[in-house]
Protein backbone atom coordinates (compact mmCIF):
# COMPACT_ATOMS: atom_id res chain seq x y z
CA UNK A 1 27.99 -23.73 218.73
CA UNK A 2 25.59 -23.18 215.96
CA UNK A 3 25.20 -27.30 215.31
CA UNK A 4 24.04 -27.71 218.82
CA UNK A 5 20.93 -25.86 217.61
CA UNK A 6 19.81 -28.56 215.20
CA UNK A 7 19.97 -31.67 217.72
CA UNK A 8 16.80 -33.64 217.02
CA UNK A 9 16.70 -34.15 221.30
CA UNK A 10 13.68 -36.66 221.28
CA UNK A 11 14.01 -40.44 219.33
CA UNK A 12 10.90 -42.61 219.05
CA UNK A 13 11.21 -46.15 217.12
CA UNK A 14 10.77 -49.81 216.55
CA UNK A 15 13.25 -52.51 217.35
CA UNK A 16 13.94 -55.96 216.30
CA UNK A 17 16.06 -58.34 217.65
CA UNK A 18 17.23 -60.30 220.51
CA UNK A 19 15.40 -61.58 223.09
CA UNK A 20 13.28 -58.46 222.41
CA UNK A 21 11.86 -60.23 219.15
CA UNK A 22 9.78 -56.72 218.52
CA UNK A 23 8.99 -53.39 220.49
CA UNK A 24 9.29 -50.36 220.97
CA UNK A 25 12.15 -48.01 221.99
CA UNK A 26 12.97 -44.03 222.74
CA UNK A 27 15.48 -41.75 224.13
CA UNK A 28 16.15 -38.31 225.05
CA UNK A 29 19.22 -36.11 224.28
CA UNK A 30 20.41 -34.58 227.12
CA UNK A 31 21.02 -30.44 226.66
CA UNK A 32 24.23 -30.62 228.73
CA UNK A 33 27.55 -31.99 229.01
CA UNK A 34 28.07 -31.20 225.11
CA UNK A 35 24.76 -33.32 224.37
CA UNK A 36 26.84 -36.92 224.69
CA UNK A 37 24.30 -38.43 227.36
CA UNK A 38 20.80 -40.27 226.46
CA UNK A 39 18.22 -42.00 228.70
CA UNK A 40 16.48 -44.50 226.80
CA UNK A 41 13.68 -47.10 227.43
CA UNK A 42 12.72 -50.29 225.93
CA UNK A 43 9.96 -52.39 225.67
CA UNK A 44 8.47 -55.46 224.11
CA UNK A 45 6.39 -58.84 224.59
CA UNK A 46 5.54 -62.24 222.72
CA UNK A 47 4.75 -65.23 222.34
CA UNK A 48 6.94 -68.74 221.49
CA UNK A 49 5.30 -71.83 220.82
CA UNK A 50 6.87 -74.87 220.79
CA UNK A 51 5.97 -77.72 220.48
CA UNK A 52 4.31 -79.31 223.75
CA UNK A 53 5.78 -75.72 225.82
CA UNK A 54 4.76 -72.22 225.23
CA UNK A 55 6.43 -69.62 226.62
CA UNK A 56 4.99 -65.66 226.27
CA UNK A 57 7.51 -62.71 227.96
CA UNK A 58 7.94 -59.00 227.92
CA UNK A 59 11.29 -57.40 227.93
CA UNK A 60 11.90 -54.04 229.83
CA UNK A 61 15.10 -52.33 229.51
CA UNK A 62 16.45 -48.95 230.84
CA UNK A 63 19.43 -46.89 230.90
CA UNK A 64 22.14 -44.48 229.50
CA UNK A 65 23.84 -44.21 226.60
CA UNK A 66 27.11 -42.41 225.65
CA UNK A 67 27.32 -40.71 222.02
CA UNK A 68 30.73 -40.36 220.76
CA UNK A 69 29.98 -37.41 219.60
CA UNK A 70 27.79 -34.30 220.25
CA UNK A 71 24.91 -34.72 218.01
CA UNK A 72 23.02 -37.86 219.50
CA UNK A 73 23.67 -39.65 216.89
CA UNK A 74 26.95 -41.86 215.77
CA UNK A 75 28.92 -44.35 217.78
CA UNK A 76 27.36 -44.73 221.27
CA UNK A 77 27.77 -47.53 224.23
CA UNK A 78 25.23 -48.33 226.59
CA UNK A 79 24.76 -49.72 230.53
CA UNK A 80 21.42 -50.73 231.67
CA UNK A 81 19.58 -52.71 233.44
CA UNK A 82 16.51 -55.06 231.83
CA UNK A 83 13.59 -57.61 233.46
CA UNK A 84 12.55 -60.30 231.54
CA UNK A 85 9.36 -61.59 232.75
CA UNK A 86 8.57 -65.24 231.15
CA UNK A 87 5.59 -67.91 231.30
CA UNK A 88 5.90 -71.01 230.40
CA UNK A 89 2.90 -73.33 229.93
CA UNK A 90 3.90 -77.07 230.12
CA UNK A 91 1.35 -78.58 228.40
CA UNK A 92 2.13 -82.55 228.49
CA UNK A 93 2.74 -82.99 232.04
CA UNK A 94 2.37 -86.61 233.40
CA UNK A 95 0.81 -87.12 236.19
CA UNK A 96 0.01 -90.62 238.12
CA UNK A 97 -0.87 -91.96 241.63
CA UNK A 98 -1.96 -95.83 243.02
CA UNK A 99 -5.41 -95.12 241.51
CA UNK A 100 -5.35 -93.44 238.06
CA UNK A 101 -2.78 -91.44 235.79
CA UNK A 102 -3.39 -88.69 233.22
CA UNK A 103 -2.29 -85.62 231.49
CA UNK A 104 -2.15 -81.89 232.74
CA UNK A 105 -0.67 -78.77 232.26
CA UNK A 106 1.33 -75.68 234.20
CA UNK A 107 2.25 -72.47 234.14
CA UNK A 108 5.11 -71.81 235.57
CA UNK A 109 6.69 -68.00 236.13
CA UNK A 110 10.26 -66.78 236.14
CA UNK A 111 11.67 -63.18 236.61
CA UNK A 112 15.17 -62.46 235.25
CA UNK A 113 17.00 -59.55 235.81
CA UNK A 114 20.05 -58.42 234.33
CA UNK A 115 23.02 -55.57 233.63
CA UNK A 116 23.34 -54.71 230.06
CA UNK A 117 26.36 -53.94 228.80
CA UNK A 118 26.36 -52.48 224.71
CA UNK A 119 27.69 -51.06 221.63
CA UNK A 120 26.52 -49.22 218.80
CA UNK A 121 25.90 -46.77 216.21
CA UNK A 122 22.80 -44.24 215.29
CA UNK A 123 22.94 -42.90 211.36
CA UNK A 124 20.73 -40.43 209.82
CA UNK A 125 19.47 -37.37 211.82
CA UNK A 126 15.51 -37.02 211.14
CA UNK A 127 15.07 -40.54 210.16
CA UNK A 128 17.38 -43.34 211.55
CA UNK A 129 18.07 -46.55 211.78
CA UNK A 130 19.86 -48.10 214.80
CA UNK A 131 22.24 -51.27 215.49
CA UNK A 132 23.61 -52.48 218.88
CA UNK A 133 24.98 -55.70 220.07
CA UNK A 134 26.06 -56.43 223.73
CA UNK A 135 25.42 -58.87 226.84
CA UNK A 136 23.18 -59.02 229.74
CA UNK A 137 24.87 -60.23 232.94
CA UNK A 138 22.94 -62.17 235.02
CA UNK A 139 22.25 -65.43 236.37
CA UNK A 140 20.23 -67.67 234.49
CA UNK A 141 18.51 -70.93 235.80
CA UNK A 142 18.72 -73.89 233.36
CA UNK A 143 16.13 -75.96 235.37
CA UNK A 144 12.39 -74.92 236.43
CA UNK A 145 11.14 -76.79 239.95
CA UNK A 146 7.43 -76.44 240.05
CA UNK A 147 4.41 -78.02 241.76
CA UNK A 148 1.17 -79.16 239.52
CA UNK A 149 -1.43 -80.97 240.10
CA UNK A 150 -4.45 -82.10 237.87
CA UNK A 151 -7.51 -83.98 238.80
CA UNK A 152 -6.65 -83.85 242.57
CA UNK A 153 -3.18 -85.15 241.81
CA UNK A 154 -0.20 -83.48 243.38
CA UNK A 155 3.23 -83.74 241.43
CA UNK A 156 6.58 -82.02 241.75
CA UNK A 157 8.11 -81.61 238.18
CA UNK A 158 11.59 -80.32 236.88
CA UNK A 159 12.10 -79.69 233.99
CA UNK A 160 14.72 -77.70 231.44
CA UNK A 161 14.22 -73.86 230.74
CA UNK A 162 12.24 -73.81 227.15
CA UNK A 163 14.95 -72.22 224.92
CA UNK A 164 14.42 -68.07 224.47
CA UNK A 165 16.66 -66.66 221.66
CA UNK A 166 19.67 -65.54 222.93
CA UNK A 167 19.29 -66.87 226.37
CA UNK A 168 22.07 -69.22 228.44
CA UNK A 169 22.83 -69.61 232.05
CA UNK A 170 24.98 -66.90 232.63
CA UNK A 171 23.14 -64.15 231.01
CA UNK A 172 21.44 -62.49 227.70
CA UNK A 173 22.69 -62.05 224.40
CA UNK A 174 21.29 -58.53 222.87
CA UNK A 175 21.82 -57.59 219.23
CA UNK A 176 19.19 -55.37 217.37
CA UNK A 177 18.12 -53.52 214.58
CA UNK A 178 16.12 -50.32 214.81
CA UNK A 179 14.82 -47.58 212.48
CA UNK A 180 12.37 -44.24 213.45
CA UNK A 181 11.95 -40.48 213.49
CA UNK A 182 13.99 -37.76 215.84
CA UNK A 183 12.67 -34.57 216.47
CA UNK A 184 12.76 -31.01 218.31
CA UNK A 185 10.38 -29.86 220.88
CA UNK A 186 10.33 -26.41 221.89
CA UNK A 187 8.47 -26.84 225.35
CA UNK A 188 8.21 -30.06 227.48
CA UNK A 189 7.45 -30.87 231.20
CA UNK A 190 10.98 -31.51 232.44
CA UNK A 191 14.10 -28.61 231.78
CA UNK A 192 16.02 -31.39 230.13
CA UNK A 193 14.52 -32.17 227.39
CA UNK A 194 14.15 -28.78 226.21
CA UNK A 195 15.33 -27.79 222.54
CA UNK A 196 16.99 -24.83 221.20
CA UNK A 197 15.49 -24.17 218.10
């Protein structure tokens, strides 16, 4: 098929949206199966003040995608799987024993993991732009338990999850808006992603 020679294989771009805020994103065109399967990985991090909490994160996200049709581009749905590594710094943390009382701060960690379930559509061929919306699966403390301790005090604190966009207790919201270039390669390390040109 003469189209299959024109498949712009390789897709490097920016994405904006939730929770990734920002980042980056790419995916390959697979030169089998009539060109319908694509690896992709994304990635971001930021940073969310507010108020008396901050919290900072980076997003990972890989998988497969399924294009509709056979030109890696169109209609596509997606499964993946994503880590969401988050800090949050409590900054106004109370703290108090017989002798004296003050305020500290913590940081406080938290992994989340989760299966990513989406839909969406590619237009444009050289230069695209990209929409998807879907749902992480997961589960999704709404409480933090953490140990602090300032000035030789020793406290045990919980406290409620900072809000992240798109972010409840039983998973992740994802919905995103992308744009960047596709393009050809005639030789690359691995035999998939090579390009008939």
């Amino acid at each position: 098929d003469s189209d299959s020679l024109k498949i712009k294989r390789i897709s490097i771009g920016i994405k904006l949206g939730i929770p990734n805020i920002a980042g980056g994103s790419s995916e390959i065109v697979l030169p089998i199966l009539n060109n319908h399967f694509t690896p992709y990985i994304d990635y971001s991090s930021s940073n969310l003040p507010s108020g008396d909490t901050e919290t900072s994160f980076s997003f990972i996200e890989y998988g497969i995608k399924y294009y509709f049709g056979e030109k890696g581009y169109g209609l596509f749905a997606s499964l993946g799987q994503s880590k969401l590594d988050a800090n949050f710094i409590f900054k106004e943390l109370f703290f108090s024993d017989n002798t004296m009382s003050n305020l500290g701060s913590a940081k406080v960690p938290l992994e989340l993991k989760t299966t990513n379930l989406k839909l969406g559509v590619k237009t444009g061929d050289t230069f695209f732009f990209r929409f998807e919306i879907g749902y992480g699966i997961g589960d999704i403390p709404g409480e933090l338990k953490f140990n602090a301790n300032a000035n030789g005090i020793n406290k045990s604190f919980t406290e409620e999850r900072p809000a992240i966009p798109g972010l409840s207790s039983g998973g992740i919201l994802l919905a995103n808006f992308g744009f960047g270039f596709a393009f050809c390669v005639d030789y690359i390390w691995f035999w998939f992603w090579f390009c008939f040109l």
